[in-house]
N, C-alpha and C. Protein backbone atom coordinates (compact mmCIF):
# COMPACT_ATOMS: atom_id res chain seq x y z
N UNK A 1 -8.25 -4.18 -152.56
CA UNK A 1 -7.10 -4.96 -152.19
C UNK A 1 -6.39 -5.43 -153.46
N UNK A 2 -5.14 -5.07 -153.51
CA UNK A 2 -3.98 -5.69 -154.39
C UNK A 2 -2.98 -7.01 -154.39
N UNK A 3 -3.05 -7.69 -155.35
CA UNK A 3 -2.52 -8.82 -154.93
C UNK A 3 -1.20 -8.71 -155.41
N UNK A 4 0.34 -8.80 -155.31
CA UNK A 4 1.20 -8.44 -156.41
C UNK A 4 1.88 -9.78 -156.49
N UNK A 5 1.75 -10.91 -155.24
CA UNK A 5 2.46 -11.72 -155.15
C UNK A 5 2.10 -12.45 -155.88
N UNK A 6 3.23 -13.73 -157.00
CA UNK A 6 2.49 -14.39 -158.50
C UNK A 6 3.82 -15.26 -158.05
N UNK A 7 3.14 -16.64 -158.17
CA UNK A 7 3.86 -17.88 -158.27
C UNK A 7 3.95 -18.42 -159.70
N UNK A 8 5.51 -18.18 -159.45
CA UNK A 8 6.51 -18.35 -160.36
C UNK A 8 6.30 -20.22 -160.99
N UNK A 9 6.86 -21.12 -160.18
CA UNK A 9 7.22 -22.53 -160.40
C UNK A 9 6.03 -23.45 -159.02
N UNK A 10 5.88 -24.57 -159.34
CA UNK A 10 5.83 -25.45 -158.42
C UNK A 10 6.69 -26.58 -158.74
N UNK A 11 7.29 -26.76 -157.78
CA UNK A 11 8.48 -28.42 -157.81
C UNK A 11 7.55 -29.20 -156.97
N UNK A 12 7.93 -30.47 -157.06
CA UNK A 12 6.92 -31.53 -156.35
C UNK A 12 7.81 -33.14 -156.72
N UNK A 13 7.89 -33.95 -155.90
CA UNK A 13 8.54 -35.09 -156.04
C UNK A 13 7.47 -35.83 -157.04
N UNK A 14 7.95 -36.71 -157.80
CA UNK A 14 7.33 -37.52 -158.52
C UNK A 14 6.50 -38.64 -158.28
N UNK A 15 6.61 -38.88 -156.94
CA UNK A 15 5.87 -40.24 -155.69
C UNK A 15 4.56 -38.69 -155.14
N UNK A 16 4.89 -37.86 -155.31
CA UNK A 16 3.67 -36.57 -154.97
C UNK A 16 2.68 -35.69 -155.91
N UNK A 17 3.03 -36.25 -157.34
CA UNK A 17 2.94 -35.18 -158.30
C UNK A 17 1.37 -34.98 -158.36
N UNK A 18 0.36 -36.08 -158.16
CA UNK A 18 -0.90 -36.58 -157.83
C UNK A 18 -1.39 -35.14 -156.92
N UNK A 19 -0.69 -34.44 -156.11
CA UNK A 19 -1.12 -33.52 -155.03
C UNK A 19 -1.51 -32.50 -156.14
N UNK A 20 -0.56 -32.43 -156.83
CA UNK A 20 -0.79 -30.81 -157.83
C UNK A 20 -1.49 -30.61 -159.17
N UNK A 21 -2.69 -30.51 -159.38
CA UNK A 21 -3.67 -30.24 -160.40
C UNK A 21 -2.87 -29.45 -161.58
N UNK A 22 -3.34 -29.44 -163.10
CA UNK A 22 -2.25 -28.93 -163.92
C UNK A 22 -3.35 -27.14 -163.84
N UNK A 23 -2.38 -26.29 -163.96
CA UNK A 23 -2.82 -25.11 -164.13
C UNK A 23 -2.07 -24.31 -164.97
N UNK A 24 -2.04 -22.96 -164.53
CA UNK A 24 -1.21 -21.97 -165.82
C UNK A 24 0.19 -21.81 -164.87
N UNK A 25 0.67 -22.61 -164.08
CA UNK A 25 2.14 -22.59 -163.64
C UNK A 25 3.00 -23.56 -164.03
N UNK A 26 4.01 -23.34 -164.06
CA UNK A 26 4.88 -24.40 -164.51
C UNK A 26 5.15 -25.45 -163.70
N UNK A 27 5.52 -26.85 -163.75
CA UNK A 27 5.19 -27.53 -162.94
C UNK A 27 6.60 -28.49 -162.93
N UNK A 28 7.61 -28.51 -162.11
CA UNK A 28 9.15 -29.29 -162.26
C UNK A 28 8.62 -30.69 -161.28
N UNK A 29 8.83 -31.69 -162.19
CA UNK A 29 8.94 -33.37 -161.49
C UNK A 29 10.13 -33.54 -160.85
N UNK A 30 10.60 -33.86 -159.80
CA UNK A 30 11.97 -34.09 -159.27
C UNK A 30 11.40 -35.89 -159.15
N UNK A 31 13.00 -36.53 -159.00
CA UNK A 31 13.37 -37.68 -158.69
C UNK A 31 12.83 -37.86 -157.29
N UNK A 32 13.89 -37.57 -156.71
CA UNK A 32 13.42 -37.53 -155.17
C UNK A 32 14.17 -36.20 -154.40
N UNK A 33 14.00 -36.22 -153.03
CA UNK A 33 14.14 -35.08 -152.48
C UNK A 33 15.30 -34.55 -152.20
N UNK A 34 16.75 -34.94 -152.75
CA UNK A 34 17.39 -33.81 -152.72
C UNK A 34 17.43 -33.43 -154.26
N UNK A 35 16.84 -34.05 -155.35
CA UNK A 35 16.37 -33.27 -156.69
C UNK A 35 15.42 -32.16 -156.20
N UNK A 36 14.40 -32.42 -155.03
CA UNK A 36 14.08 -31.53 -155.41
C UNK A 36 14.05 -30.06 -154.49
N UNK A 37 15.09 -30.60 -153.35
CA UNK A 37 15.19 -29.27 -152.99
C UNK A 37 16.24 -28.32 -153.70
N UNK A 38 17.01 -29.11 -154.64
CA UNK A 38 18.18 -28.90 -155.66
C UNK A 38 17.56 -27.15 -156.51
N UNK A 39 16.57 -28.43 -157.34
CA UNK A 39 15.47 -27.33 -158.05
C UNK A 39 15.10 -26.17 -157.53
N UNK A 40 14.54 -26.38 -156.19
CA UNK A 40 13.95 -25.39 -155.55
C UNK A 40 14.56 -23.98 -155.77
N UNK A 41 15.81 -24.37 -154.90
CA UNK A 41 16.33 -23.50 -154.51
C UNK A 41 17.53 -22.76 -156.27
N UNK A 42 17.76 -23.82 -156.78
CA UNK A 42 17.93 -23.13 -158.03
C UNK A 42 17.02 -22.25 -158.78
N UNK A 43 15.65 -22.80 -158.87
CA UNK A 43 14.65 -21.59 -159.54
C UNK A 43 14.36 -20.28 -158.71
N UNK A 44 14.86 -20.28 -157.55
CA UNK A 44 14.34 -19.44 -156.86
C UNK A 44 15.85 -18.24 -157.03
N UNK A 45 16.67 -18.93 -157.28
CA UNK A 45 17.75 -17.53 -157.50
C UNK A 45 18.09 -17.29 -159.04
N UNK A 46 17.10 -17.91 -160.02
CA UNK A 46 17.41 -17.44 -161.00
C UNK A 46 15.98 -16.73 -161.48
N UNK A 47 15.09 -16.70 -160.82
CA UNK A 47 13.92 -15.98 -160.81
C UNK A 47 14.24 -15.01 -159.92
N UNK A 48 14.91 -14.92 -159.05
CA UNK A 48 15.17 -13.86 -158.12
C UNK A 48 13.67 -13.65 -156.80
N UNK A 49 13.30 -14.89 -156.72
CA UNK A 49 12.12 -15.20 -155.88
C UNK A 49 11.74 -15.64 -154.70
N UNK A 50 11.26 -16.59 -153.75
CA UNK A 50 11.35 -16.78 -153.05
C UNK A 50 10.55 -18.21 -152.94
N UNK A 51 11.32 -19.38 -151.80
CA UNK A 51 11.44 -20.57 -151.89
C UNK A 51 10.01 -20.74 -150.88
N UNK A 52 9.56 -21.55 -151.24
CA UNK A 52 8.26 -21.99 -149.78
C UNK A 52 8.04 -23.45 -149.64
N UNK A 53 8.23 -24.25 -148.70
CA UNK A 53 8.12 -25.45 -148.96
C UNK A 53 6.84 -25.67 -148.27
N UNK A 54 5.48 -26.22 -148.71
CA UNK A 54 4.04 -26.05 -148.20
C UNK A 54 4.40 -27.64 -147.22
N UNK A 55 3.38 -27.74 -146.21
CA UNK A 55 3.08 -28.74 -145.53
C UNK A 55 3.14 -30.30 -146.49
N UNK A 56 2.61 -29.82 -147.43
CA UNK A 56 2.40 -31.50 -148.60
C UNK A 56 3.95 -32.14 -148.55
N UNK A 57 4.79 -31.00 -148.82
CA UNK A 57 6.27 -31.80 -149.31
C UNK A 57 6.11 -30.93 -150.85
N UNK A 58 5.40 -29.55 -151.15
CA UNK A 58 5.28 -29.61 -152.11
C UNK A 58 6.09 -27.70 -152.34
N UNK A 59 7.09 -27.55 -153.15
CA UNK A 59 7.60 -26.17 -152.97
C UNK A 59 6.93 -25.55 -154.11
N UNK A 60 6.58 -24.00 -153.29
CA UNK A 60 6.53 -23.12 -154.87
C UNK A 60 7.55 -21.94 -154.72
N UNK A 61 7.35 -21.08 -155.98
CA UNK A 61 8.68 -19.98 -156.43
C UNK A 61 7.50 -18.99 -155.91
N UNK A 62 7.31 -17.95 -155.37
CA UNK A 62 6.57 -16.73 -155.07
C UNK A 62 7.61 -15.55 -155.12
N UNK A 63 7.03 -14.73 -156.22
CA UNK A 63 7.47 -13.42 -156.09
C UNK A 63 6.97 -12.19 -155.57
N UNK A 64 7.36 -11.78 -154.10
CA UNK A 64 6.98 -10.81 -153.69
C UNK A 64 7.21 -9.57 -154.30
């Protein structure tokens, strides 16, 4: 089995940032939530990627 899909960014509000452990992804603090659906959706068309907003309140960039 092949995996090809690789997350790009995680955005996360700054009242949430506690949810996301530091790892080898990049990690954007927003203000609040229209910062950060702002972000979202900006990294996701300049990565050319795709937006996911998880159950937490917490988005990542995935490139299929």
């Amino acid at each position: 089995m092949e995996f090809t899909d690789t997350i790009l960014a995680i955005i996360v509000n700054d009242q949430d940032r506690e949810k996301v452990v530091a790892g080898g992804t990049p990690l954007f603090i927003a203000r609040d939530d229209d910062e950060l659906q702002r972000v979202a959706l900006q990294l996701s068309r300049i990565l050319k990627a795709m937006c996911h907003l998880l159950d937490t309140g917490v988005y990542i960039i995935v490139k299929h």
